[in-house]
N, C-alpha and C. Protein backbone atom coordinates (compact mmCIF):
# COMPACT_ATOMS: atom_id res chain seq x y z
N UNK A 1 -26.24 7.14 -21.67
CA UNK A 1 -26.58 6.99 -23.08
C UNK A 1 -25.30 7.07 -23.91
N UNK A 2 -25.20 6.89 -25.15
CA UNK A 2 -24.12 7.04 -26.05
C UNK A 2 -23.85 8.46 -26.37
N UNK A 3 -23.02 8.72 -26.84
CA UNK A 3 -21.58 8.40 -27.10
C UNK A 3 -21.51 8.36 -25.55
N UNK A 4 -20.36 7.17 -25.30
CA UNK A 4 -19.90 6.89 -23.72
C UNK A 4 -18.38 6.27 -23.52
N UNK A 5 -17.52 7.86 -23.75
CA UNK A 5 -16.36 7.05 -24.03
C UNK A 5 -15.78 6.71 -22.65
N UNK A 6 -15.79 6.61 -21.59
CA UNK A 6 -15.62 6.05 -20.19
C UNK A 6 -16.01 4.34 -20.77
N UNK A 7 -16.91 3.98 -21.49
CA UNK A 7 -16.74 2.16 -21.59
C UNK A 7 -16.12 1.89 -22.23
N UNK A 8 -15.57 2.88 -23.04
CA UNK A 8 -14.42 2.68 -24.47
C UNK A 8 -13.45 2.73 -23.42
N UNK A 9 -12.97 3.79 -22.44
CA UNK A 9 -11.86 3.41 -21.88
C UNK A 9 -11.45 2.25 -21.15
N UNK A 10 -12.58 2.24 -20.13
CA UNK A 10 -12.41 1.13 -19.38
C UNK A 10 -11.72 -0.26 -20.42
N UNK A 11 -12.59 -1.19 -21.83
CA UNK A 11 -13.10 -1.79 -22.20
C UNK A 11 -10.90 -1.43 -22.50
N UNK A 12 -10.39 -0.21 -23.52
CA UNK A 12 -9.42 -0.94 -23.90
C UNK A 12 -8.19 -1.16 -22.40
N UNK A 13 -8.53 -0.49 -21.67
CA UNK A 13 -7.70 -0.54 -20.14
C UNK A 13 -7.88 -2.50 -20.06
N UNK A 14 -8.90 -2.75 -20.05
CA UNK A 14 -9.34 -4.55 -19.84
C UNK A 14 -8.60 -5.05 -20.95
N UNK A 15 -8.26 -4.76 -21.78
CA UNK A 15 -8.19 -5.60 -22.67
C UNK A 15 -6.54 -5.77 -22.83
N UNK A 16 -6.00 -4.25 -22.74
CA UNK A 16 -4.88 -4.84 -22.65
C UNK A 16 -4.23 -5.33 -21.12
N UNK A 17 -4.71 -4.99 -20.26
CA UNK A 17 -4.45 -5.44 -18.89
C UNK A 17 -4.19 -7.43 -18.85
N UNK A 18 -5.18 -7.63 -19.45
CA UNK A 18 -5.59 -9.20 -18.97
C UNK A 18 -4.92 -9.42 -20.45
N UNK A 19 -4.73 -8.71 -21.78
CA UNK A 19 -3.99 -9.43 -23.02
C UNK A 19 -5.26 -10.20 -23.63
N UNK A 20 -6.15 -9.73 -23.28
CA UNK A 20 -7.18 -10.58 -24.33
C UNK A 20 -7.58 -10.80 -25.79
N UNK A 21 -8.20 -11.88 -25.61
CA UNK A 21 -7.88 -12.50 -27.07
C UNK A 21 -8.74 -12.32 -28.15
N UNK A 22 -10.35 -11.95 -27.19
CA UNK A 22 -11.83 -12.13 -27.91
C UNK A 22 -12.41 -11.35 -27.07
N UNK A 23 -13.39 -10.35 -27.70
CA UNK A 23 -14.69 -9.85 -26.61
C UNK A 23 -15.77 -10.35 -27.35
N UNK A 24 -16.36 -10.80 -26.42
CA UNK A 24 -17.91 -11.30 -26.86
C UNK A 24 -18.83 -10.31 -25.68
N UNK A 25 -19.45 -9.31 -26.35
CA UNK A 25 -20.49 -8.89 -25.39
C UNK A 25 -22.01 -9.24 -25.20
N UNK A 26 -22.39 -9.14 -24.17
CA UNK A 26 -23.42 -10.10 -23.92
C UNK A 26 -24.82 -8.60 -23.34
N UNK A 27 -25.86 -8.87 -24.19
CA UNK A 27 -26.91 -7.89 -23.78
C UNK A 27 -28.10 -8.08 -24.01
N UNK A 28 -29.20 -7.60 -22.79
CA UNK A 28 -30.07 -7.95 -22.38
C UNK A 28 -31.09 -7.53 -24.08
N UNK A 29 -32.19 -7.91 -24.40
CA UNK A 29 -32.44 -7.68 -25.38
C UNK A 29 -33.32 -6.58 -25.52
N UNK A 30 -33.45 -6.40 -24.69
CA UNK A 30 -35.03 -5.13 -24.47
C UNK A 30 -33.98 -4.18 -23.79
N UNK A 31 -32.47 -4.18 -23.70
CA UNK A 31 -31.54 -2.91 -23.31
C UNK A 31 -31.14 -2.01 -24.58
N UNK A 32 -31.84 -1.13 -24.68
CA UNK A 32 -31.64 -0.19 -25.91
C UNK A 32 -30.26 0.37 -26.20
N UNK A 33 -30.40 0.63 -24.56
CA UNK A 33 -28.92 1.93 -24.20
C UNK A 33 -27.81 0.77 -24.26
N UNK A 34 -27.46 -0.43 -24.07
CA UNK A 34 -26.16 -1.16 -24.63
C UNK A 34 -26.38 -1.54 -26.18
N UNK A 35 -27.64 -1.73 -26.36
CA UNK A 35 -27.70 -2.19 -27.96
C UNK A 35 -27.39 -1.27 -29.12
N UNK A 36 -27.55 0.13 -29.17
CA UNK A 36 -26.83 1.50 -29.52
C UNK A 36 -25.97 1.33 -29.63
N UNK A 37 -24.74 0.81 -28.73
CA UNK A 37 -23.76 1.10 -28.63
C UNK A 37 -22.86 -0.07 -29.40
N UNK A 38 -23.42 -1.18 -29.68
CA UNK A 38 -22.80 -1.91 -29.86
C UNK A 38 -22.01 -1.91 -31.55
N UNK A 39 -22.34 -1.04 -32.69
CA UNK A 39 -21.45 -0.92 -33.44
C UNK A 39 -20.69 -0.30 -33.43
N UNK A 40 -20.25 0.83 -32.51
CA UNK A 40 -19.00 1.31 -31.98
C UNK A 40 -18.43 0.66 -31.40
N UNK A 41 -18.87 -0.15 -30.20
CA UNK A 41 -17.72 -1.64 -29.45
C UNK A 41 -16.94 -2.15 -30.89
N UNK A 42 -18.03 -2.81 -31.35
CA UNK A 42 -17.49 -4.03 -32.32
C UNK A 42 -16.12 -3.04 -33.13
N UNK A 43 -16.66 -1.54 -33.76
CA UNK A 43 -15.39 -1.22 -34.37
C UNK A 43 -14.48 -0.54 -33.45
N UNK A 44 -14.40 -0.35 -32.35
CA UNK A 44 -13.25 -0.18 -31.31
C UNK A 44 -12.43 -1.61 -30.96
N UNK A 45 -12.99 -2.23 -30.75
CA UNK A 45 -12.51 -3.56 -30.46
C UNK A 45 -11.88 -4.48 -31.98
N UNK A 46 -12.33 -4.29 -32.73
CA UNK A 46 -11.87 -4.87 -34.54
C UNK A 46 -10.05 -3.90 -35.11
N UNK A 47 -10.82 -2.80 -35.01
CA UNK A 47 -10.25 -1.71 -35.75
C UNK A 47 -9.07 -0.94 -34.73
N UNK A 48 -9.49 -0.86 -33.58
CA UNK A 48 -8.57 0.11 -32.63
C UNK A 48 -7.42 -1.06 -31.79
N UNK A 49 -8.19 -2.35 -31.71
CA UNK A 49 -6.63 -3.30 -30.81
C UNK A 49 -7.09 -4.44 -31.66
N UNK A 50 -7.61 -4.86 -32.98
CA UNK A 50 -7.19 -5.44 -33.53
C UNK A 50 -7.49 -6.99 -33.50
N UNK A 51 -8.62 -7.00 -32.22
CA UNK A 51 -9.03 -8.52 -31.60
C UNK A 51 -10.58 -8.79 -32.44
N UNK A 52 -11.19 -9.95 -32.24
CA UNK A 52 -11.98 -10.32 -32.90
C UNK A 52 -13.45 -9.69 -31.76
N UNK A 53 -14.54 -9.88 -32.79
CA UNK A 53 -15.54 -9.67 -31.41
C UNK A 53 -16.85 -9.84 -31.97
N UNK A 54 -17.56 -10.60 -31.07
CA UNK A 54 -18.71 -11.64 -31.21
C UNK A 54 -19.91 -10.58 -30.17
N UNK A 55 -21.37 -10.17 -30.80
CA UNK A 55 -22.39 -10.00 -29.86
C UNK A 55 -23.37 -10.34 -29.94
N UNK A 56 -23.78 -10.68 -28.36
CA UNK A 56 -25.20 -11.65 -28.30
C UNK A 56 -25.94 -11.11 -27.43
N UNK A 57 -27.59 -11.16 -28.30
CA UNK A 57 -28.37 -10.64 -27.60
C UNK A 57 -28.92 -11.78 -27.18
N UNK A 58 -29.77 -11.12 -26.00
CA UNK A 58 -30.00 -13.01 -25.42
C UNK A 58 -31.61 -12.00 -23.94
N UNK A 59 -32.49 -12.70 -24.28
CA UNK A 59 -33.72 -12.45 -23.17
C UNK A 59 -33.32 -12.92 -21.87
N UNK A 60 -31.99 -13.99 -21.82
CA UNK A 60 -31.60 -14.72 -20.78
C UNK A 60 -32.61 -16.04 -20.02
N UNK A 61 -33.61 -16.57 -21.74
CA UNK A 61 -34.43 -17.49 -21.55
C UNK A 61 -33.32 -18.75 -21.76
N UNK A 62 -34.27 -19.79 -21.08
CA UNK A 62 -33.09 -20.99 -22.18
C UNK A 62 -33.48 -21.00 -23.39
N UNK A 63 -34.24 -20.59 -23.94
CA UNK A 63 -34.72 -20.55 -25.22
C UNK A 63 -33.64 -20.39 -26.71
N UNK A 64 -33.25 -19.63 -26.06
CA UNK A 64 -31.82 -19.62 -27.19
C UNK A 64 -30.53 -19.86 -26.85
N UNK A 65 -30.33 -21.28 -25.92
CA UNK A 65 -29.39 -21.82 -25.50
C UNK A 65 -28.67 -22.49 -26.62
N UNK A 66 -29.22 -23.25 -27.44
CA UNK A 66 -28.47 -23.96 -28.58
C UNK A 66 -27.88 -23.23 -29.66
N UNK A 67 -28.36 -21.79 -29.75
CA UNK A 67 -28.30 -20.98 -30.90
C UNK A 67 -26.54 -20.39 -30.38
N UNK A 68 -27.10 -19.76 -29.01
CA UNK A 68 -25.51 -19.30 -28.16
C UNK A 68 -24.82 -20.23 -28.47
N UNK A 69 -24.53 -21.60 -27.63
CA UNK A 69 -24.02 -22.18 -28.23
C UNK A 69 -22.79 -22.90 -29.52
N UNK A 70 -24.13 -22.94 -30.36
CA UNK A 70 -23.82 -22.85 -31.34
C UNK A 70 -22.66 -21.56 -32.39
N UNK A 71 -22.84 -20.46 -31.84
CA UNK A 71 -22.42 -19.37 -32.31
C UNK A 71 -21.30 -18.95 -31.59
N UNK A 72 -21.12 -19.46 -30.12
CA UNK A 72 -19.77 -19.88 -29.02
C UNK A 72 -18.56 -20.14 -30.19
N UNK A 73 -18.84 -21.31 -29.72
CA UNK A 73 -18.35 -22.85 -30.18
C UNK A 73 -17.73 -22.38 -31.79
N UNK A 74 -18.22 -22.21 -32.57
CA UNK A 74 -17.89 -20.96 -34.12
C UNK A 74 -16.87 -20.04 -34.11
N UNK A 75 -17.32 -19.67 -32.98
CA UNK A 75 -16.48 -18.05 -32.19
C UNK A 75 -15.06 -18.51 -31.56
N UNK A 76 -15.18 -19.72 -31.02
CA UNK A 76 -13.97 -20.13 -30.54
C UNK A 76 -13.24 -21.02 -30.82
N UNK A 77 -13.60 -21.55 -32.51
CA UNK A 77 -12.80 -22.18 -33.13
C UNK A 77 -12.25 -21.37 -33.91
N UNK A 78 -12.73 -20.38 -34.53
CA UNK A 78 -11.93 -19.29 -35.44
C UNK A 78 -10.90 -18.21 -34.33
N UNK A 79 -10.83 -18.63 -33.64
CA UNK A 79 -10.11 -17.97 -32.46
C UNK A 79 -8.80 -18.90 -32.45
């Protein structure tokens, strides 16, 4: 459950390891315990190294394939 700073570590260990550019996290939609967490990612990842960061909830239907997509494609032109 949250607070879980072991994914905060890991997450900035990844980030500067590989030099990345963007996190986009990706979560199941009926996952409570990542969905909690996700306005601390976004301001660890914004605020603490300074990179941009995109999150999508997604049932993992195709159902909201065009929307992803769509919100990609956005994400990786302002990149």
């Amino acid at each position: 459950m949250t607070p879980n700073p072991n994914r905060l570590d890991l997450l900035d260990r990844l980030i500067d390891e590989y030099r990345i550019d963007a996190v986009v996290e990706i979560t199941l939609q009926a996952c409570h315990t990542y969905n909690v967490e996700t306005l601390g990612i976004k301001q660890f990842v914004n605020e603490k190294k300074g990179i941009p960061y995109m999150a999508v909830e997604t049932d993992y239907s195709t159902a909201d394939i065009g929307q992803i997509n769509t919100r990609m494609a956005a994400f990786i032109e302002m990149l």
